[in-house]
Protein backbone atom coordinates (compact mmCIF):
# COMPACT_ATOMS: atom_id res chain seq x y z
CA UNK A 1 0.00 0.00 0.00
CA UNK A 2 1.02 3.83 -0.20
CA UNK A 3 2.62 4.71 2.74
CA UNK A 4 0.48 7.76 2.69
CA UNK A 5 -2.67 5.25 3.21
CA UNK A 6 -0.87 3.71 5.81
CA UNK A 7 -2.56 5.23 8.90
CA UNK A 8 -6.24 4.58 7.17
CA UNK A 9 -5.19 1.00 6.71
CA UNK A 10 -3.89 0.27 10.30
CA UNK A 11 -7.32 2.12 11.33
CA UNK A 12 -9.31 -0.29 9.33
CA UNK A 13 -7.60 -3.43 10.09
CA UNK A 14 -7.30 -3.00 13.41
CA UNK A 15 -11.28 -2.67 13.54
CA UNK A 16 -12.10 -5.76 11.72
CA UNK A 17 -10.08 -7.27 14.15
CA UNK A 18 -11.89 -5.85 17.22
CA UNK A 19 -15.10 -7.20 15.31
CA UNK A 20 -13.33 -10.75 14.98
CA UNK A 21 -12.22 -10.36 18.53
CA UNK A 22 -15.96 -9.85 19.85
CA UNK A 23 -17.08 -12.90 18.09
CA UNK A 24 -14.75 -15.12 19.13
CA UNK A 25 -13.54 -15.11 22.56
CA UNK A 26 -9.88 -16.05 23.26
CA UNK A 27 -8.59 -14.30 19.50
CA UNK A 28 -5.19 -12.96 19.40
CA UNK A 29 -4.86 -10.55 16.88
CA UNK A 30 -1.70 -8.11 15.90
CA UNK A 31 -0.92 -6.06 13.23
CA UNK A 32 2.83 -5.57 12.14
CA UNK A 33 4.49 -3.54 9.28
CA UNK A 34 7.51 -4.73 7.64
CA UNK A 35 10.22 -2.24 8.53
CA UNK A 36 11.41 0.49 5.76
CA UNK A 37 9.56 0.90 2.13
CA UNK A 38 10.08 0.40 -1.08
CA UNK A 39 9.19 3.50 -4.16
CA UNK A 40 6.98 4.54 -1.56
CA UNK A 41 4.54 1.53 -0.65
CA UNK A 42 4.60 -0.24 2.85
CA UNK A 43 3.62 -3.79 3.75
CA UNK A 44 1.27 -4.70 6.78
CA UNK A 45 0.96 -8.52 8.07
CA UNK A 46 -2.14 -9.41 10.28
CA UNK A 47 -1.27 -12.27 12.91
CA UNK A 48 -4.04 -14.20 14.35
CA UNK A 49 -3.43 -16.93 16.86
CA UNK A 50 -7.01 -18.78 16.87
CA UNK A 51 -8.24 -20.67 19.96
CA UNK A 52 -10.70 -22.24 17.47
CA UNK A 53 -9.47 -21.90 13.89
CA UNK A 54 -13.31 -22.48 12.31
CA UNK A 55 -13.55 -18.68 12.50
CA UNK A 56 -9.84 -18.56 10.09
CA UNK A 57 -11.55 -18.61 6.61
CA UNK A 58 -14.34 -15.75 7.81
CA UNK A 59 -11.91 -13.59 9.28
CA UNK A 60 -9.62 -14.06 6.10
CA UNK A 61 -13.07 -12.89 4.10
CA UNK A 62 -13.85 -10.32 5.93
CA UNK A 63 -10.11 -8.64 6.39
CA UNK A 64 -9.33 -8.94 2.82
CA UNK A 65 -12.40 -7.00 1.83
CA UNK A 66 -11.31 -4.10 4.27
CA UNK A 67 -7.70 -3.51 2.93
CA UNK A 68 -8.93 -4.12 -0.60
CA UNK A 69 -8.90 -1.04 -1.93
CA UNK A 70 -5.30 -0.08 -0.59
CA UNK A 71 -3.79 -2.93 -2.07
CA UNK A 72 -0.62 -2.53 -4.67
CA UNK A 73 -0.01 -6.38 -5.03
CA UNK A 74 -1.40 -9.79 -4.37
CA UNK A 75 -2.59 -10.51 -0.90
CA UNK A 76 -1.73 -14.06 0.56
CA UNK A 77 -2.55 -16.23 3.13
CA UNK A 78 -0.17 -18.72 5.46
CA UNK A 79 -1.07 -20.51 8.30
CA UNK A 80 1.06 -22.20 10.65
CA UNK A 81 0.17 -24.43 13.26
CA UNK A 82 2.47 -25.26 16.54
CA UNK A 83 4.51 -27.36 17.18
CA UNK A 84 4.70 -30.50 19.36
């Protein structure tokens, strides 16, 4: 994203994941920025750490609508789970 649509991104994101939060008890959510930019754009990574990873695919939904239209590139998914 722009780095002058930063602050109206974190703003966003960080209220989807209040919303998330309120629906599922016991969400950890976090949103981190990759340090520096590049010709001007920014990167932002959400982190969840689900107690119950059925709500994983509707936050994913509902987060990549939000950040949509601030998006300079293709938006991706990983998920990790713990290990042993």
């Amino acid at each position: 994203m722009a780095a002058a649509d930063l602050a109206a991104a974190i703003e966003a994101v960080r209220a989807v994941q209040a919303r998330v939060r309120e629906r599922s008890p016991g969400l950890a959510a976090e949103t981190l920025r990759r340090p520096g930019d590049s010709a001007g754009l920014v990167t932002l990574m959400e982190v969840y750490d689900f107690a119950d990873a059925a709500h994983a695919d509707e936050l994913e939904a509902e987060a990549a609508s939000v950040v949509a239209p601030w998006l300079r590139g293709e938006r991706h998914v990983e998920r990790f789970e713990p290990l042993d």
